[in-house]
C-alpha atoms as a PDB file:
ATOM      1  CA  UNK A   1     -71.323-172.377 -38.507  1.00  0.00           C
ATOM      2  CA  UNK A   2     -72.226-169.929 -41.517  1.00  0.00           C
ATOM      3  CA  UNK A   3     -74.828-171.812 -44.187  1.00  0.00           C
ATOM      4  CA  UNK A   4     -74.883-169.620 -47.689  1.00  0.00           C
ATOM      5  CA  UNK A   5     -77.091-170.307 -50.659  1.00  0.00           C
ATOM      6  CA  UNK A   6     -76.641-168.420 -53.868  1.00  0.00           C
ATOM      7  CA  UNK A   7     -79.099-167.858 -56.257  1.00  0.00           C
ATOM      8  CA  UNK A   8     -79.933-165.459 -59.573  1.00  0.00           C
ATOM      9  CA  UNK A   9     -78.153-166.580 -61.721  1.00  0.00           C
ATOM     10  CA  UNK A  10     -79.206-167.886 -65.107  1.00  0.00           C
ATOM     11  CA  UNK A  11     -78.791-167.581 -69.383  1.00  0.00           C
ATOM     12  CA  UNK A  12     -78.571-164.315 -70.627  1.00  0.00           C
ATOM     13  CA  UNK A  13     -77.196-162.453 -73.581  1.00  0.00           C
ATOM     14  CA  UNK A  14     -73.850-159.638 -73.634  1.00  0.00           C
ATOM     15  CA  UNK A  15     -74.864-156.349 -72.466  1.00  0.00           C
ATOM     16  CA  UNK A  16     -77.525-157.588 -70.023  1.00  0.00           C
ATOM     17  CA  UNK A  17     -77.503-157.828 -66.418  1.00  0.00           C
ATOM     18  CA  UNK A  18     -77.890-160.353 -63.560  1.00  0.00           C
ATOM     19  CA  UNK A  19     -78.120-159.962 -60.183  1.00  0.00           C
ATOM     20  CA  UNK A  20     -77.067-162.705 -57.880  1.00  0.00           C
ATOM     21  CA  UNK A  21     -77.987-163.165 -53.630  1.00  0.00           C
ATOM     22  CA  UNK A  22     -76.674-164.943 -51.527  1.00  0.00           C
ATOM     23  CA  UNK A  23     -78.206-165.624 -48.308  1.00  0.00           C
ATOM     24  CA  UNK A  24     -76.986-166.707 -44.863  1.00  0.00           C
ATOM     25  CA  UNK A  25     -78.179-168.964 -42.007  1.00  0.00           C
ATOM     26  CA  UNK A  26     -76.418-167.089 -38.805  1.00  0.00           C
ATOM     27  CA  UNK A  27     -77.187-164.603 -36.525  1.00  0.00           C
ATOM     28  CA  UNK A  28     -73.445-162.742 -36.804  1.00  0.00           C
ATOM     29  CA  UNK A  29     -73.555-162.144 -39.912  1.00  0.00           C
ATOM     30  CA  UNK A  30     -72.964-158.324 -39.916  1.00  0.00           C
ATOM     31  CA  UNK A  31     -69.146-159.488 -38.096  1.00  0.00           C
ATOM     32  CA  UNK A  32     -68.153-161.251 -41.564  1.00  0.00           C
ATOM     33  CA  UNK A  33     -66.464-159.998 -44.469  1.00  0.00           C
ATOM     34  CA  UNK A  34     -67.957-161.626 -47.523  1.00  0.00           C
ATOM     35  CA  UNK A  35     -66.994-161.768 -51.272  1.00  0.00           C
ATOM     36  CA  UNK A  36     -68.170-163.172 -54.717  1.00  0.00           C
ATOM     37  CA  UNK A  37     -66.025-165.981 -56.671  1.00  0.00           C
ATOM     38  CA  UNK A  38     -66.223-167.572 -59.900  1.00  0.00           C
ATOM     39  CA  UNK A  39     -64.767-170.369 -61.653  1.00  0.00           C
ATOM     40  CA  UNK A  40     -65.412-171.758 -65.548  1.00  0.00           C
ATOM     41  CA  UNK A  41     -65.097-175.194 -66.183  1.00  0.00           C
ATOM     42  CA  UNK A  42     -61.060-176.364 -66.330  1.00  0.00           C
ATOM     43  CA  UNK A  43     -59.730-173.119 -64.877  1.00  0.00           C
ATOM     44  CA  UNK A  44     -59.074-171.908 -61.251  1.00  0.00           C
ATOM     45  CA  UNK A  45     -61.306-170.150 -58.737  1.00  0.00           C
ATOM     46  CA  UNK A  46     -60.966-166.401 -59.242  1.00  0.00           C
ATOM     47  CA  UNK A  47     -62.299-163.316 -56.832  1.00  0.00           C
ATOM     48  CA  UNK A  48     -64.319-160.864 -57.679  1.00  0.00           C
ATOM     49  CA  UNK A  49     -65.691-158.684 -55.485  1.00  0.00           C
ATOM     50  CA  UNK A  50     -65.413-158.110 -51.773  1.00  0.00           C
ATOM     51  CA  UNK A  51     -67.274-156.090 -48.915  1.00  0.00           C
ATOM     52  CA  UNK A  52     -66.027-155.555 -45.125  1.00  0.00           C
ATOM     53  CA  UNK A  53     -69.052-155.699 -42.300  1.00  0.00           C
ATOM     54  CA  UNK A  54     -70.521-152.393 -42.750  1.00  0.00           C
ATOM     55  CA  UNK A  55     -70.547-152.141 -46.442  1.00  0.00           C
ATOM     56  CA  UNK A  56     -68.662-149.535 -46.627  1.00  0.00           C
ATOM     57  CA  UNK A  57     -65.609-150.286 -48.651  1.00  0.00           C
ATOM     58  CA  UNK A  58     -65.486-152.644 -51.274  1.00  0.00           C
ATOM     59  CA  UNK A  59     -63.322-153.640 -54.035  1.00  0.00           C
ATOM     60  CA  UNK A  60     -62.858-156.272 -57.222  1.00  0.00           C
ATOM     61  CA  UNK A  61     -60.208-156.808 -59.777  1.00  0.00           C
ATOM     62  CA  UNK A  62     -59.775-154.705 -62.813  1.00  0.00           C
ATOM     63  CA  UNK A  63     -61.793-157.784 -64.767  1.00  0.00           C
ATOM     64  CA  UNK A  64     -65.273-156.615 -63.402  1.00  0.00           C
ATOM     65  CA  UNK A  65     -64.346-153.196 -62.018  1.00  0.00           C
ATOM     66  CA  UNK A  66     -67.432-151.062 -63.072  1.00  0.00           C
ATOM     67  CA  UNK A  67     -69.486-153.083 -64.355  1.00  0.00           C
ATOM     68  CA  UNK A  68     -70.141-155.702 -61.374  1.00  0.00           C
ATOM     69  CA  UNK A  69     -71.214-153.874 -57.947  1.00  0.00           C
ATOM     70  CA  UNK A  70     -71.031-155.839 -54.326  1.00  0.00           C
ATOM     71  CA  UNK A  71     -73.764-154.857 -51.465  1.00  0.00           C
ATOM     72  CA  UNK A  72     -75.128-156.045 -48.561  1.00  0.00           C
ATOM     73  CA  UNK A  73     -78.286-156.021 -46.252  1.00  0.00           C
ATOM     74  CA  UNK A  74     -77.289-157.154 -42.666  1.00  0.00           C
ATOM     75  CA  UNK A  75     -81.012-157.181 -41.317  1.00  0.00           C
ATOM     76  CA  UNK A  76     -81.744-159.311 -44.189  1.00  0.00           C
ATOM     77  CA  UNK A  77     -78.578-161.596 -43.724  1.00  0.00           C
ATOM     78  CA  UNK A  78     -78.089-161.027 -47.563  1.00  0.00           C
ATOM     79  CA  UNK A  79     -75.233-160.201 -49.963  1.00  0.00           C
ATOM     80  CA  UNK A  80     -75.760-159.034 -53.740  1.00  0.00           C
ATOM     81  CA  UNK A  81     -73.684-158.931 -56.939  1.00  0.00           C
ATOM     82  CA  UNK A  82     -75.166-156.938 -59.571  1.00  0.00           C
ATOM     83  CA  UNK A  83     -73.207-157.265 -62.749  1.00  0.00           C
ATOM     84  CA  UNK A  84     -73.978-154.909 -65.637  1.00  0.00           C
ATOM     85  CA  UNK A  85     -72.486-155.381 -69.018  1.00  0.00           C
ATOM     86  CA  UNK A  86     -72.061-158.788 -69.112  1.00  0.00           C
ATOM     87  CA  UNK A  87     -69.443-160.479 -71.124  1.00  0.00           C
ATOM     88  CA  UNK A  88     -69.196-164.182 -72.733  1.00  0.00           C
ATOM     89  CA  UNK A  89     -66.175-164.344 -70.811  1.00  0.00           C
ATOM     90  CA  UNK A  90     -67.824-163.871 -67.412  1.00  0.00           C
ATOM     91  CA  UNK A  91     -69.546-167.052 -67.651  1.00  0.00           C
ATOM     92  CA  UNK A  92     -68.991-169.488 -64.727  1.00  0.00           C
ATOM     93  CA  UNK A  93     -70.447-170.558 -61.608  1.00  0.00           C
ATOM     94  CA  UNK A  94     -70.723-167.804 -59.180  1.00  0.00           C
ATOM     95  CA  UNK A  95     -69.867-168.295 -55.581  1.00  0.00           C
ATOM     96  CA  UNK A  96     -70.362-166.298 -52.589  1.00  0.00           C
ATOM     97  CA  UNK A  97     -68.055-166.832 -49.071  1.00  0.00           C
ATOM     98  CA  UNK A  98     -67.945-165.681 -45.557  1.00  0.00           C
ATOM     99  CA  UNK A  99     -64.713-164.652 -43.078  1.00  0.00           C
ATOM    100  CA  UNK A 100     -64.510-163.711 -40.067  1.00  0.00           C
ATOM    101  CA  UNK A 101     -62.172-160.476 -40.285  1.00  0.00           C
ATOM    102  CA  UNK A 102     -61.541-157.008 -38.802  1.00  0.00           C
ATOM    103  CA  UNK A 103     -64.514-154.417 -39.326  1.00  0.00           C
ATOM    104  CA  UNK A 104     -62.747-152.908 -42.172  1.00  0.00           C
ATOM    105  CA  UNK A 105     -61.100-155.819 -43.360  1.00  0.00           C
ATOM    106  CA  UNK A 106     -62.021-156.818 -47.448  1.00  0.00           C
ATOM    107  CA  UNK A 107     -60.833-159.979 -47.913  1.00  0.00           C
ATOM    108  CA  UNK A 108     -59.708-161.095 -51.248  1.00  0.00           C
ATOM    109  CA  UNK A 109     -57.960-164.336 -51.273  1.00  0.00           C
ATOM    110  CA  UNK A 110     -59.620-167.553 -50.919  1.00  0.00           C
ATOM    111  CA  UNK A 111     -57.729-169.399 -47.985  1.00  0.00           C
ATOM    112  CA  UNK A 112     -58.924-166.535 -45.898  1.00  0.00           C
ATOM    113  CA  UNK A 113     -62.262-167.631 -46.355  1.00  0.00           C
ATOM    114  CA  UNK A 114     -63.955-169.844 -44.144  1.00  0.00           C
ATOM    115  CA  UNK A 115     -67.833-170.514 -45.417  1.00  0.00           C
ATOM    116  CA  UNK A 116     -68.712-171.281 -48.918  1.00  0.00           C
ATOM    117  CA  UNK A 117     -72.434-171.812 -50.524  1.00  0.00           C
ATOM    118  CA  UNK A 118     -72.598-174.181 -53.343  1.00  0.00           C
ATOM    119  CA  UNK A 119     -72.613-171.789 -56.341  1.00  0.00           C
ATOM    120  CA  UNK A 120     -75.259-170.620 -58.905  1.00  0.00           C
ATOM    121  CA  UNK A 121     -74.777-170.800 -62.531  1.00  0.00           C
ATOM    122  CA  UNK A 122     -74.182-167.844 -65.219  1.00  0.00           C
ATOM    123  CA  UNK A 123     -73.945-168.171 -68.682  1.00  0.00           C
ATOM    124  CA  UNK A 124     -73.253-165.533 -70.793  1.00  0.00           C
ATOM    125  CA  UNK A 125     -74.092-166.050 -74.624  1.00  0.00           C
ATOM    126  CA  UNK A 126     -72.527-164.014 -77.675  1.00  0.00           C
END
């Protein structure tokens, strides 16, 4: 039901910043919880930030907690992840997903997500 395409990300060096979109083909989107996953080559599928309908609350793991920063546009149909200080360690492809959930509801584990794009790339360099 829910299309998403990421996009933004790209090759950059430590201490810059990137910020990825990810953008979604339905007309309910503001009644989804969405959230930002990444996963490096030969290791699992991690979360990292999360948002509830409204934008109101958020939150991410201790890994990216003030340095990466979740938003969304509902007129748009848009989510961002800005990430600030990167890190060679944050490389990986960056995914964004959909859920249907309670208004309030920030979802953080991947079987609770329903809708995933396809990812966008981000390499961090040293």
């Amino acid at each position: 039901q829910v299309q998403l395409v990421e996009s933004g990300g790209g090759l950059v060096q430590a201490g810059d910043s990137l910020r990825l979109s990810c953008a979604a083909s339905e007309r309910t989107f503001s009644s989804y919880a969405m959230g930002w996953f990444r996963q490096a080559p030969g290791t699992e599928r991690t979360f990292v930030a999360g948002i509830n309908w409204s934008g109101g609350r958020t939150y991410y793991p201790d890994s990216v907690k003030g340095r990466f920063t979740i938003s969304r546009n509902n007129a748009k149909n848009t989510v961002y992840l800005q990430m600030n200080s990167l890190k060679p360690e944050d490389t990986a492809v960056y995914y964004c997903a959909a859920a249907w959930a309670n208004e309030l509801a920030v979802i953080t584990t991947m079987k609770e997500y329903e809708y995933w794009g396809q990812g966008t790339q981000v390499t961090v360099s040293s």
